[in-house]
PDB file of N, CA and C in Angstrom:
ATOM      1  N   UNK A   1      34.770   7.883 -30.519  1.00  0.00           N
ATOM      2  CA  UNK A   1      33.792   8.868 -30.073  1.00  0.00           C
ATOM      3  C   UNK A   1      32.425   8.199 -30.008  1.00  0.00           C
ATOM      4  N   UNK A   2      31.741   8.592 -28.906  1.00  0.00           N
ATOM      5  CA  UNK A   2      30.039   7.933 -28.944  1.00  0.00           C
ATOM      6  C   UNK A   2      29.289   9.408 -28.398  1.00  0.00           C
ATOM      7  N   UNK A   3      28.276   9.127 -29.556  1.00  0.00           N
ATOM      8  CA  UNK A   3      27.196  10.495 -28.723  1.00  0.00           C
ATOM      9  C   UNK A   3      25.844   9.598 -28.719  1.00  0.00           C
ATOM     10  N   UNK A   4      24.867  10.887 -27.392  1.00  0.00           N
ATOM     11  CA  UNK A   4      23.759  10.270 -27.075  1.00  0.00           C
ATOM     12  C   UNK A   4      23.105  11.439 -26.936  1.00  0.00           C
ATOM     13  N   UNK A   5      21.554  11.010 -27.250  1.00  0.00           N
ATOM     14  CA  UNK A   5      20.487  12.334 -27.083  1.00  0.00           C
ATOM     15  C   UNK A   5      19.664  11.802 -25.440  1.00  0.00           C
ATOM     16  N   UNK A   6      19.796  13.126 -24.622  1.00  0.00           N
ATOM     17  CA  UNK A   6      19.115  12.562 -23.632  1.00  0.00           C
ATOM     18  C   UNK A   6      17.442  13.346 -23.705  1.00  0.00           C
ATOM     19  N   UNK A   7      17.354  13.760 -25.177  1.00  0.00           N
ATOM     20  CA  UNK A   7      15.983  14.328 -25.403  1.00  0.00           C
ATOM     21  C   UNK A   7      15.406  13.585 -26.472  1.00  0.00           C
ATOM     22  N   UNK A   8      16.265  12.910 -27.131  1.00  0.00           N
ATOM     23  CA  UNK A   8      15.334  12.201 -28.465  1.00  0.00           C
ATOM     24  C   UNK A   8      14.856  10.921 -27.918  1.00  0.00           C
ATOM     25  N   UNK A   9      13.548  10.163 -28.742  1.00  0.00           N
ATOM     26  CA  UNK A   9      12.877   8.857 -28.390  1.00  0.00           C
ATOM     27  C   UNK A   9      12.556   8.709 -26.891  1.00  0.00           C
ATOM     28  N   UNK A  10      12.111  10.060 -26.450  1.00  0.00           N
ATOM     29  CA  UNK A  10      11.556   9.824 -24.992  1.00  0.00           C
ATOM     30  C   UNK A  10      10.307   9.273 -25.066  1.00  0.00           C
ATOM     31  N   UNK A  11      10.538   7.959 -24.253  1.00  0.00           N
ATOM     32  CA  UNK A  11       9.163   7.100 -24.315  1.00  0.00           C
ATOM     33  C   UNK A  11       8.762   6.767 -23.128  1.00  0.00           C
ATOM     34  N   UNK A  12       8.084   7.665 -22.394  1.00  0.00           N
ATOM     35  CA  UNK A  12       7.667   7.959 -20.676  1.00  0.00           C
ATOM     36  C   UNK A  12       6.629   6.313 -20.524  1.00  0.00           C
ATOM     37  N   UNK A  13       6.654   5.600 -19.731  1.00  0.00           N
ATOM     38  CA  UNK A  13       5.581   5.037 -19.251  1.00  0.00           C
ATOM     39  C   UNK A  13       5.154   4.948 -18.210  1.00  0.00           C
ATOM     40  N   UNK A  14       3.648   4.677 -18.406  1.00  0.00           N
ATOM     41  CA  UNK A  14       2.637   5.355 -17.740  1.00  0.00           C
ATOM     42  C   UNK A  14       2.548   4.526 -16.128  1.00  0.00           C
ATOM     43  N   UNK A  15       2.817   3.261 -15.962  1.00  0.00           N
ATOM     44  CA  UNK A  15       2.947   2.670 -15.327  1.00  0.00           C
ATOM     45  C   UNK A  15       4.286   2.488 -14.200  1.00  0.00           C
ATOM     46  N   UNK A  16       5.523   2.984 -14.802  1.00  0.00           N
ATOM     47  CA  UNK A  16       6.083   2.737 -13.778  1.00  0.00           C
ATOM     48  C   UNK A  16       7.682   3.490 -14.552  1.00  0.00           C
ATOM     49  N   UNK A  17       8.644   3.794 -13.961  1.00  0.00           N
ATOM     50  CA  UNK A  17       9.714   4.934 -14.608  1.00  0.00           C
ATOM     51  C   UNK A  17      10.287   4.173 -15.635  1.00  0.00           C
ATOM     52  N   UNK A  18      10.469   4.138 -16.433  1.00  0.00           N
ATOM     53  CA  UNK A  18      11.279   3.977 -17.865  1.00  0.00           C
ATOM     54  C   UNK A  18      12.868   4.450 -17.922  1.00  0.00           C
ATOM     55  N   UNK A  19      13.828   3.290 -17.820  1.00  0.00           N
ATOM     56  CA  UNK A  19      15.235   2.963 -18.024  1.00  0.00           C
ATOM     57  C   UNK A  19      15.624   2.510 -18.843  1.00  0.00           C
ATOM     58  N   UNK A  20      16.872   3.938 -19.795  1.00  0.00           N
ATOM     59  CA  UNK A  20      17.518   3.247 -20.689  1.00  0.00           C
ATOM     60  C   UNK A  20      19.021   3.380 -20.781  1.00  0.00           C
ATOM     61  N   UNK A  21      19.798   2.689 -20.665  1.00  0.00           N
ATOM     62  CA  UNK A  21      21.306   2.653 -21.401  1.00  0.00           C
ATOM     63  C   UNK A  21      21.183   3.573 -22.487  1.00  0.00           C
ATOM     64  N   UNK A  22      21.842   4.314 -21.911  1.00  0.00           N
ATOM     65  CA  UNK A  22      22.427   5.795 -23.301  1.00  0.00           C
ATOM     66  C   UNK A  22      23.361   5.556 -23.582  1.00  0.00           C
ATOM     67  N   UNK A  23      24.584   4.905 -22.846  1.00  0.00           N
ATOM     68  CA  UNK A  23      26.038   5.067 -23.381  1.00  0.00           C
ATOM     69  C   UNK A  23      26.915   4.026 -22.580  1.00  0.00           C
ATOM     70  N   UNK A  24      27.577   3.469 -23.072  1.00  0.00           N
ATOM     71  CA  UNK A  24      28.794   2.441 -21.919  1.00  0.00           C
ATOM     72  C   UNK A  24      29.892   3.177 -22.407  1.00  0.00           C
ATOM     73  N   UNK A  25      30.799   3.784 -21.710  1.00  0.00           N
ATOM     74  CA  UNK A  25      32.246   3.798 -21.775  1.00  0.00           C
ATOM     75  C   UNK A  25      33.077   2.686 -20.726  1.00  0.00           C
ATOM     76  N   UNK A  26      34.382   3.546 -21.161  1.00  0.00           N
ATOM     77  CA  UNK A  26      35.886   1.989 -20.281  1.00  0.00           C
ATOM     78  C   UNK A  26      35.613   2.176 -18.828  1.00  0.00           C
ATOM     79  N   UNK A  27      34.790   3.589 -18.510  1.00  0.00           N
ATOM     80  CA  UNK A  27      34.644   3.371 -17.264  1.00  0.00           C
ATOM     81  C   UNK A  27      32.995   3.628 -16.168  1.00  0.00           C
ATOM     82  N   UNK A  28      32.176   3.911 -17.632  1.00  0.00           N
ATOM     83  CA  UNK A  28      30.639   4.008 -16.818  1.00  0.00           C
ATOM     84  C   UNK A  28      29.921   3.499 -17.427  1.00  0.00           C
ATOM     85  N   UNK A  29      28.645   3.850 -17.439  1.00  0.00           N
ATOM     86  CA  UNK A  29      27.294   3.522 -17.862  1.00  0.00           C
ATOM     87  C   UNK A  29      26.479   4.826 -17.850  1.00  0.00           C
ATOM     88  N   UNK A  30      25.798   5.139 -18.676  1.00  0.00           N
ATOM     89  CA  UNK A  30      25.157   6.416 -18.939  1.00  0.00           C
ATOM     90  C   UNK A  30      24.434   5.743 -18.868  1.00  0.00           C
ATOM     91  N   UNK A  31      23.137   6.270 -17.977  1.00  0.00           N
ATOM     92  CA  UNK A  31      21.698   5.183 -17.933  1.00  0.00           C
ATOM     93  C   UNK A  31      20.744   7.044 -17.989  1.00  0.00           C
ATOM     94  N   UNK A  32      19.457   6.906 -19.049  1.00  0.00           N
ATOM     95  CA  UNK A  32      18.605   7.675 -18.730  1.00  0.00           C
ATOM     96  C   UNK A  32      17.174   7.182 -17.854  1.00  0.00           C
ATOM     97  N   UNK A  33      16.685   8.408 -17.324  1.00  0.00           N
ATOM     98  CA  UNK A  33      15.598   7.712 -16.412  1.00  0.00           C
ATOM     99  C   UNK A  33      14.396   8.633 -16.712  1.00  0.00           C
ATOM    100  N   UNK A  34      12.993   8.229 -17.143  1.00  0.00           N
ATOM    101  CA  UNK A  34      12.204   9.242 -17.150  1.00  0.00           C
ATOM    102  C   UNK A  34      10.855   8.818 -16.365  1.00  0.00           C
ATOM    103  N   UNK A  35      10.703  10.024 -15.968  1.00  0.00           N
ATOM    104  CA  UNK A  35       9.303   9.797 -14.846  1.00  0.00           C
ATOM    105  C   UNK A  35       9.020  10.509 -15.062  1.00  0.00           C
ATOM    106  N   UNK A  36       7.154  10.160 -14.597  1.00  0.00           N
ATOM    107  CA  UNK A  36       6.137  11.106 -14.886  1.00  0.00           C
ATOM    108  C   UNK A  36       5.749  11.126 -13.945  1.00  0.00           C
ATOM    109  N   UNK A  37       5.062  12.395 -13.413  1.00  0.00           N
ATOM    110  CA  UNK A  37       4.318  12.976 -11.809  1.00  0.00           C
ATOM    111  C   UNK A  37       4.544  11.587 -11.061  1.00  0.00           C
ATOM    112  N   UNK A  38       4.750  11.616 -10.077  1.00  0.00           N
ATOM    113  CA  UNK A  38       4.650  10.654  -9.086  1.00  0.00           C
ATOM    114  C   UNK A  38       5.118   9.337  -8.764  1.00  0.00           C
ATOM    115  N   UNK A  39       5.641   9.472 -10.136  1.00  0.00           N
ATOM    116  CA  UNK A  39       6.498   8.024 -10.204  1.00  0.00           C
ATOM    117  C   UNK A  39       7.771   7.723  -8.897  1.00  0.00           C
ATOM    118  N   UNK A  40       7.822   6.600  -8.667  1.00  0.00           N
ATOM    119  CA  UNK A  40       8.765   6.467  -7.377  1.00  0.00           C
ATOM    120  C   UNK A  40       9.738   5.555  -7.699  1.00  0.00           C
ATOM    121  N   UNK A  41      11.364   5.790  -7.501  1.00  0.00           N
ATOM    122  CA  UNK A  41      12.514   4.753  -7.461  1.00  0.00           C
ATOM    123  C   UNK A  41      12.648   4.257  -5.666  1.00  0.00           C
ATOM    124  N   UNK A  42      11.974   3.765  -5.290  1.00  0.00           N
ATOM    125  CA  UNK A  42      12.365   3.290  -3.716  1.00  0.00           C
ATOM    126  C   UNK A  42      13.216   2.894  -3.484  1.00  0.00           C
ATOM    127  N   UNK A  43      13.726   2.874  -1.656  1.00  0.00           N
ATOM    128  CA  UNK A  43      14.849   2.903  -1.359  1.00  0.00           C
ATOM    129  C   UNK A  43      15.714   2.021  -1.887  1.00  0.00           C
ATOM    130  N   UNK A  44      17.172   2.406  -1.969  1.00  0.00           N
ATOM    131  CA  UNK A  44      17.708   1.376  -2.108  1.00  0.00           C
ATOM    132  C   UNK A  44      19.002   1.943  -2.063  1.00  0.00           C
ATOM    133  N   UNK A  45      20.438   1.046  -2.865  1.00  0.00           N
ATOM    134  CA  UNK A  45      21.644   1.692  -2.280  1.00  0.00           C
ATOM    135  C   UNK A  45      21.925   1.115  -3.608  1.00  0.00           C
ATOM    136  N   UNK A  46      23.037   1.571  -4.315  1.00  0.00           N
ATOM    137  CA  UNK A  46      24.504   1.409  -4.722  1.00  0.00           C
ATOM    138  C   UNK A  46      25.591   1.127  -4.924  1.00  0.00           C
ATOM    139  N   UNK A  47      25.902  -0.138  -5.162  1.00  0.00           N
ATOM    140  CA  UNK A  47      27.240  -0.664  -4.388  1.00  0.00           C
ATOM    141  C   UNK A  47      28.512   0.241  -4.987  1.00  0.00           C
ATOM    142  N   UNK A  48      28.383   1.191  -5.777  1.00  0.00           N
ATOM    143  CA  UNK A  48      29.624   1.932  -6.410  1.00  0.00           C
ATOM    144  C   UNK A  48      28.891   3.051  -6.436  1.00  0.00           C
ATOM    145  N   UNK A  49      30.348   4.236  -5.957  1.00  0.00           N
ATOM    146  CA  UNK A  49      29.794   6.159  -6.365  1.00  0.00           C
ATOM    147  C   UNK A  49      28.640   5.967  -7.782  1.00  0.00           C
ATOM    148  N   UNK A  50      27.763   7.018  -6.812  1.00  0.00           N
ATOM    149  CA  UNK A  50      26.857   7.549  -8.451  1.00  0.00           C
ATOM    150  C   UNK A  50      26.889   8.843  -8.665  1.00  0.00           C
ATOM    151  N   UNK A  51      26.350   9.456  -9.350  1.00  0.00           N
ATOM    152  CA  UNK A  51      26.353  10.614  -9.747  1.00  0.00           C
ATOM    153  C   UNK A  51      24.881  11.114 -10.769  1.00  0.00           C
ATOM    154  N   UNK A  52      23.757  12.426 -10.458  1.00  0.00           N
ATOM    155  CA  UNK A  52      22.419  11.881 -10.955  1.00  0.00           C
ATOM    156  C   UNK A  52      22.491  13.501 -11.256  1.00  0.00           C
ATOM    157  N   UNK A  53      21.736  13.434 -12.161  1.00  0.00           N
ATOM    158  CA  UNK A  53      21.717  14.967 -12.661  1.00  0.00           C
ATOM    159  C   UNK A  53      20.232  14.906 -13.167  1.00  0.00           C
ATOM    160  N   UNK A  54      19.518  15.899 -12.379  1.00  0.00           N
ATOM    161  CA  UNK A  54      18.073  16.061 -13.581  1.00  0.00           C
ATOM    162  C   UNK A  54      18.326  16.845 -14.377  1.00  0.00           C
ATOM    163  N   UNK A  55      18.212  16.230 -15.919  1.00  0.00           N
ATOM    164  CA  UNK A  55      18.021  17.162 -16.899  1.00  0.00           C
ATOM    165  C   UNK A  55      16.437  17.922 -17.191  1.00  0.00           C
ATOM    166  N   UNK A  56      15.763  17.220 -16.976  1.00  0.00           N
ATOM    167  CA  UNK A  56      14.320  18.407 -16.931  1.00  0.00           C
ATOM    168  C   UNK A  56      13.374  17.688 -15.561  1.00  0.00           C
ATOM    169  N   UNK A  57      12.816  18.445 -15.130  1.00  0.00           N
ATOM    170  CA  UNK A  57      11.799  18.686 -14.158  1.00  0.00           C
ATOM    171  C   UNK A  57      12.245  18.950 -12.589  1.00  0.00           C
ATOM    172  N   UNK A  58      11.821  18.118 -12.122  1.00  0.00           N
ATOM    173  CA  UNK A  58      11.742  18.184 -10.647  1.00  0.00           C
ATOM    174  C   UNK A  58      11.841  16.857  -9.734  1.00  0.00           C
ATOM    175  N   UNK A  59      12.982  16.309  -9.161  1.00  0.00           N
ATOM    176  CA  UNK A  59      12.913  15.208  -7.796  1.00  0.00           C
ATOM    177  C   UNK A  59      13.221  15.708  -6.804  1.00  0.00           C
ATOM    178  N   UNK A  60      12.060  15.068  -5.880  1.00  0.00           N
ATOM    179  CA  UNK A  60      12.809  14.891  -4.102  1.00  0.00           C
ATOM    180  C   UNK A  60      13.273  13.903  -4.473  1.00  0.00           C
ATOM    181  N   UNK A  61      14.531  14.084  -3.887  1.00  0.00           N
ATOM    182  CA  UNK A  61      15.739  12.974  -3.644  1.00  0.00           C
ATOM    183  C   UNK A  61      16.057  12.339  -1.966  1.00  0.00           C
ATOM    184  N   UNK A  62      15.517  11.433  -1.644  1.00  0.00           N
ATOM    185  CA  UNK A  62      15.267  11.398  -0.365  1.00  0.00           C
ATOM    186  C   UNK A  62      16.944  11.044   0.019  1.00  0.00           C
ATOM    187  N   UNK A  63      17.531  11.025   0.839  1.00  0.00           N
ATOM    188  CA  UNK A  63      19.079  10.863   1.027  1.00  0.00           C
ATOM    189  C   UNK A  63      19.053  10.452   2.723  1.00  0.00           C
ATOM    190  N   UNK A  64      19.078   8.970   3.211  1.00  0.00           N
ATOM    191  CA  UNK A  64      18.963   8.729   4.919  1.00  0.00           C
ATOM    192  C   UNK A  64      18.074   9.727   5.713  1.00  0.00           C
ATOM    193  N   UNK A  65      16.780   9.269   5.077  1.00  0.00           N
ATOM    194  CA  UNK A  65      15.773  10.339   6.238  1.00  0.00           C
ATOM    195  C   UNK A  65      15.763  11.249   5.783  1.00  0.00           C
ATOM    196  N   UNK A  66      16.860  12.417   4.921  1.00  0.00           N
ATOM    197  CA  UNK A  66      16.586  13.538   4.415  1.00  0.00           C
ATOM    198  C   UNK A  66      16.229  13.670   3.092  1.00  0.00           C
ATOM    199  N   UNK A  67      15.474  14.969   2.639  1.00  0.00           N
ATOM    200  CA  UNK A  67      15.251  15.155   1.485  1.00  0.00           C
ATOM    201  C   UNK A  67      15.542  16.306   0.811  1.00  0.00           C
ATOM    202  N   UNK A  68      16.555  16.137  -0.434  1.00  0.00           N
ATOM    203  CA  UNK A  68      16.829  17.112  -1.207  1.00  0.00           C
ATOM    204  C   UNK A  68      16.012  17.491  -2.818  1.00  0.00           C
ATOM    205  N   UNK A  69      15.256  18.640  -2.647  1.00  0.00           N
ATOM    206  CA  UNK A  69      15.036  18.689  -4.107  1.00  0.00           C
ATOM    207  C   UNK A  69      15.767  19.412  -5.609  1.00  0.00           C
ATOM    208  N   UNK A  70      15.719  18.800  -6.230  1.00  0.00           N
ATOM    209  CA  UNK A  70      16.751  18.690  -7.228  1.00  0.00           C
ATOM    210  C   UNK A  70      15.839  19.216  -8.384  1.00  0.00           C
ATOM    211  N   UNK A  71      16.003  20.234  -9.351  1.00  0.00           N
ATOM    212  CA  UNK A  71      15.968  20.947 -10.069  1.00  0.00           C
ATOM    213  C   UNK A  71      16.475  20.392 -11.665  1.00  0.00           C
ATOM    214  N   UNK A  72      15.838  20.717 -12.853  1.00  0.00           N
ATOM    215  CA  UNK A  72      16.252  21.303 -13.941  1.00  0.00           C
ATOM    216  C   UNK A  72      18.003  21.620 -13.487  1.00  0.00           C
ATOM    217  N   UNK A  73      19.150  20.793 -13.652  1.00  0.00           N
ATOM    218  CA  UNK A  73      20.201  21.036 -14.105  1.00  0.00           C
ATOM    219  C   UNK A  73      21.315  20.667 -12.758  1.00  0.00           C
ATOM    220  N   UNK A  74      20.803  20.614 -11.584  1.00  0.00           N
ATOM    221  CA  UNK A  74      20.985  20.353 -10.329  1.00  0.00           C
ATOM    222  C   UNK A  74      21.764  18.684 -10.335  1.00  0.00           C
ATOM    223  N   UNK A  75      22.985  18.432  -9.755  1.00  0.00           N
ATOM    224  CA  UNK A  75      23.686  17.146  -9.805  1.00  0.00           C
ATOM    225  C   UNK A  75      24.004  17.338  -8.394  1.00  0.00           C
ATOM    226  N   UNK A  76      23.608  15.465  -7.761  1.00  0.00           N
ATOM    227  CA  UNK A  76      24.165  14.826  -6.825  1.00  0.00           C
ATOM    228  C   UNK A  76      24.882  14.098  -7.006  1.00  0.00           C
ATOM    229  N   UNK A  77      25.789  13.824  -5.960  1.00  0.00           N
ATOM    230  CA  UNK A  77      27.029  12.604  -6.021  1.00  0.00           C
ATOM    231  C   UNK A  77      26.665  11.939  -4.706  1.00  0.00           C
ATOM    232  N   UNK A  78      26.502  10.362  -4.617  1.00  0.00           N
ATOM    233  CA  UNK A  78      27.001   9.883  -3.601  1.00  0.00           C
ATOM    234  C   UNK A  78      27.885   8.934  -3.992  1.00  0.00           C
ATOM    235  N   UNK A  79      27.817   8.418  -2.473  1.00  0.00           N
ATOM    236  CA  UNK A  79      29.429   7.046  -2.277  1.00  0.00           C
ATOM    237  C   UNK A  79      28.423   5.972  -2.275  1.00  0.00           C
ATOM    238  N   UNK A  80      29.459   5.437  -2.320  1.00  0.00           N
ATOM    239  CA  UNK A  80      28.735   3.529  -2.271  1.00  0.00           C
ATOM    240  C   UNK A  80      27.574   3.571  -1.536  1.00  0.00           C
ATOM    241  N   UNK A  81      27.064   2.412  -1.417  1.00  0.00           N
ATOM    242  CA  UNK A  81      26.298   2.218   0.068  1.00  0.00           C
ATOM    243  C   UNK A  81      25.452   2.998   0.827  1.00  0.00           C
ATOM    244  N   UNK A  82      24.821   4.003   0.234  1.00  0.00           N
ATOM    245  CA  UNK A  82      23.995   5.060   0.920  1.00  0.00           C
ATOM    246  C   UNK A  82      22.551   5.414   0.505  1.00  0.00           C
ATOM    247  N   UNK A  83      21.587   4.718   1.190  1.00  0.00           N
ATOM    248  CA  UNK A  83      20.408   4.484   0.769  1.00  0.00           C
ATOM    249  C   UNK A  83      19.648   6.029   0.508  1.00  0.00           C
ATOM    250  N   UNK A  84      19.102   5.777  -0.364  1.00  0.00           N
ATOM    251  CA  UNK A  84      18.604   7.148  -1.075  1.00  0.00           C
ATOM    252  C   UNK A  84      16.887   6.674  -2.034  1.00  0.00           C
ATOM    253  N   UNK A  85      16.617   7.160  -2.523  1.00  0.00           N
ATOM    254  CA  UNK A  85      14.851   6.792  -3.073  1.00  0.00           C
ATOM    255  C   UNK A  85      14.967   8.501  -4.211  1.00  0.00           C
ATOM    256  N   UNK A  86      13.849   8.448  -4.750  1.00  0.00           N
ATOM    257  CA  UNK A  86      13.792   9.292  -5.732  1.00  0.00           C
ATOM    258  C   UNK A  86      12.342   9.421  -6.297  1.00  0.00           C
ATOM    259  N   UNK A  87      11.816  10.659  -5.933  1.00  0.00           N
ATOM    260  CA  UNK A  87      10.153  10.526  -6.139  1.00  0.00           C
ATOM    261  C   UNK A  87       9.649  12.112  -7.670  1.00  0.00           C
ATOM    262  N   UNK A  88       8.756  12.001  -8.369  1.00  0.00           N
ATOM    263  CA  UNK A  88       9.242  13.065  -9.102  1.00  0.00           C
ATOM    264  C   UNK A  88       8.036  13.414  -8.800  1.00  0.00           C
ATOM    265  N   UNK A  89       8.195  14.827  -8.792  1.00  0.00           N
ATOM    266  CA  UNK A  89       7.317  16.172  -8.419  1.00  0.00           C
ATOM    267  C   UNK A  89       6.228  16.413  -9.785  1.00  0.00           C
ATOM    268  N   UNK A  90       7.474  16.055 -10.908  1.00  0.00           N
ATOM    269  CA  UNK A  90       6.610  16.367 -12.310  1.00  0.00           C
ATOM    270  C   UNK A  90       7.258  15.702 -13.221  1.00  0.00           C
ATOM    271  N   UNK A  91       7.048  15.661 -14.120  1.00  0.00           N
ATOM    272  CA  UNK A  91       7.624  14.599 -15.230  1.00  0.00           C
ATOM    273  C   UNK A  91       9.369  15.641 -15.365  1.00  0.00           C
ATOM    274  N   UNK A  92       9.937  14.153 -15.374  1.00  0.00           N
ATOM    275  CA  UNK A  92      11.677  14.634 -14.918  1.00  0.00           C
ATOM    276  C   UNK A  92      12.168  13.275 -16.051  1.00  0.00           C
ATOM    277  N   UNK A  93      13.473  14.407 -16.751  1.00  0.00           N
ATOM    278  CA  UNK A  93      14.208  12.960 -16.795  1.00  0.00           C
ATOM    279  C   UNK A  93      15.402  13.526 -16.243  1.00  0.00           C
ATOM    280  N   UNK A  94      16.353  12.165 -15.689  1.00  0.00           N
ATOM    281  CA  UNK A  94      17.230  12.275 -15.014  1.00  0.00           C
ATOM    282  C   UNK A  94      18.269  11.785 -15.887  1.00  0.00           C
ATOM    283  N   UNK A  95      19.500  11.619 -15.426  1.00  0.00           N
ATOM    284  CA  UNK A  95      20.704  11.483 -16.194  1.00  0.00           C
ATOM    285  C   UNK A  95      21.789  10.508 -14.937  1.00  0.00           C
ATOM    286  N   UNK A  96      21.237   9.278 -15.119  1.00  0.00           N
ATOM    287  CA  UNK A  96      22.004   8.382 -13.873  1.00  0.00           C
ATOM    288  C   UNK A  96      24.139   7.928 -14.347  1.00  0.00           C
ATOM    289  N   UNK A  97      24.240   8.376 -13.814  1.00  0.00           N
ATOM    290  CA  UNK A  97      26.209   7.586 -14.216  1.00  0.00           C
ATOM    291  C   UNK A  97      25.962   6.654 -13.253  1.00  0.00           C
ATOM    292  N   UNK A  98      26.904   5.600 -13.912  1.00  0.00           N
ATOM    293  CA  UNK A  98      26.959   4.644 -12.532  1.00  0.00           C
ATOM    294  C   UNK A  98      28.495   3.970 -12.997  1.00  0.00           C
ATOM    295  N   UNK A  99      29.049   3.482 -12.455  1.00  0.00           N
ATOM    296  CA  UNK A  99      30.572   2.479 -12.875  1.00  0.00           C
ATOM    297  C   UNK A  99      30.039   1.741 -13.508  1.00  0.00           C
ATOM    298  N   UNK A 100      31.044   1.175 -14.198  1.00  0.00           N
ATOM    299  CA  UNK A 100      31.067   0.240 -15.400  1.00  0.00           C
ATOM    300  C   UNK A 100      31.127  -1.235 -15.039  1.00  0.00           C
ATOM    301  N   UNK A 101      31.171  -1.331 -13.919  1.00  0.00           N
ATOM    302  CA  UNK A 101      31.420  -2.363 -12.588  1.00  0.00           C
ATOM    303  C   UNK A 101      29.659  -2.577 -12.288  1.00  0.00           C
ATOM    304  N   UNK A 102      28.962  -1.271 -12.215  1.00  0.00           N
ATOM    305  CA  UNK A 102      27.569  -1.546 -11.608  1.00  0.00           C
ATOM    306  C   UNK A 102      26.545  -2.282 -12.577  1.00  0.00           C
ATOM    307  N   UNK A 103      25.708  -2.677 -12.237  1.00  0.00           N
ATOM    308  CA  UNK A 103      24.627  -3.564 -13.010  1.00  0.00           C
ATOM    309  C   UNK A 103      23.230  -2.912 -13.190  1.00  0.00           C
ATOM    310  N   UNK A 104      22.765  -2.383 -14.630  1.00  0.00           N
ATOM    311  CA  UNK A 104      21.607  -1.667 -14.782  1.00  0.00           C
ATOM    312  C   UNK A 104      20.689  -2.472 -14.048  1.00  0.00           C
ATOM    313  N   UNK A 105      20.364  -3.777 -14.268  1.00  0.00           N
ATOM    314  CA  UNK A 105      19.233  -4.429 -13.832  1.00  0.00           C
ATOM    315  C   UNK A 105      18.788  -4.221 -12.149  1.00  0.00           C
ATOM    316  N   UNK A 106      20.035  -3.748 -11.728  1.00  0.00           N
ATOM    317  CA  UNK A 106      19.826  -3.378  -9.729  1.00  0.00           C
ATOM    318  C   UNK A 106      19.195  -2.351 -10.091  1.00  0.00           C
ATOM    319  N   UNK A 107      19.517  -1.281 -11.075  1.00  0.00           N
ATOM    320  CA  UNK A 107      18.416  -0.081 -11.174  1.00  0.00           C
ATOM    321  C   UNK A 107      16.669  -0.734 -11.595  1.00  0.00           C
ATOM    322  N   UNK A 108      17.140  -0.979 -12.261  1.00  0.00           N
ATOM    323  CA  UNK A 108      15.482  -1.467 -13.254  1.00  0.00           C
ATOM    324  C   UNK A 108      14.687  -2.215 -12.023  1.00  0.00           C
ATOM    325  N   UNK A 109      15.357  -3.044 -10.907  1.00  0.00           N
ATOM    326  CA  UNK A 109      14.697  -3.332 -10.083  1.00  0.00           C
ATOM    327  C   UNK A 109      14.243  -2.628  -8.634  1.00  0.00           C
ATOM    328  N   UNK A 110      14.669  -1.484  -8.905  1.00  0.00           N
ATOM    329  CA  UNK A 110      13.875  -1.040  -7.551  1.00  0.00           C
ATOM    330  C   UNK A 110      12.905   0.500  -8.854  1.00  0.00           C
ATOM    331  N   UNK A 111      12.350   0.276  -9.588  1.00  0.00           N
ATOM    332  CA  UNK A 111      11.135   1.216 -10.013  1.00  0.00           C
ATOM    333  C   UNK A 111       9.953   0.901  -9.344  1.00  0.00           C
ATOM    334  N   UNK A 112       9.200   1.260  -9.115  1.00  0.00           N
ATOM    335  CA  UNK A 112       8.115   1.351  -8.952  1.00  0.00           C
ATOM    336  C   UNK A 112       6.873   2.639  -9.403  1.00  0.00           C
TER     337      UNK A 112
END
């Protein structure tokens, strides 16, 4: 058994979104993400399904030209390969899955 708080030791920075490994299982990566007003994840893609859930605030989720906003409790899924960006409205943390196959550091590198 492994548990994780996606509310305890939130340590927002001010400069640019803050990524942490919450959890590895046999088959994901629990990554948390927290942003404050305005913070931006620019475009980028995925090489494996994700799956993103805001647990508190507010993202436009930009998705190929379109934009979905995502809510307090609200989960997207995409497929591989599908360029997407992520801008927060208000201080949000999110709740990223990714395969156990994917590499945090491709996340950590597109913050801004």
């Amino acid at each position: 058994m492994k548990t994780a708080s996606l509310q305890s030791d939130l340590n927002y920075n001010n400069d640019k979104v803050a990524i942490s490994v919450m959890m590895e299982t046999e088959t994901s990566k629990e990554i948390r993400i927290l942003f404050k007003k305005g913070q931006l994840m620019k475009e980028h893609k995925a090489g494996f399904p994700i799956t993103v859930q805001v647990h508190q605030g507010t993202i436009a989720f930009g998705v190929q030209g379109k934009q979905v906003i995502l809510n307090s409790g609200d989960l997207i899924y995409l497929e591989a390969n599908v360029p997407h960006d992520l801008l927060a409205n208000e201080d949000s943390i999110v709740r990223l899955t990714l395969s156990k196959f994917d590499k945090v550091d491709r996340v950590k590198s597109v913050v801004g």
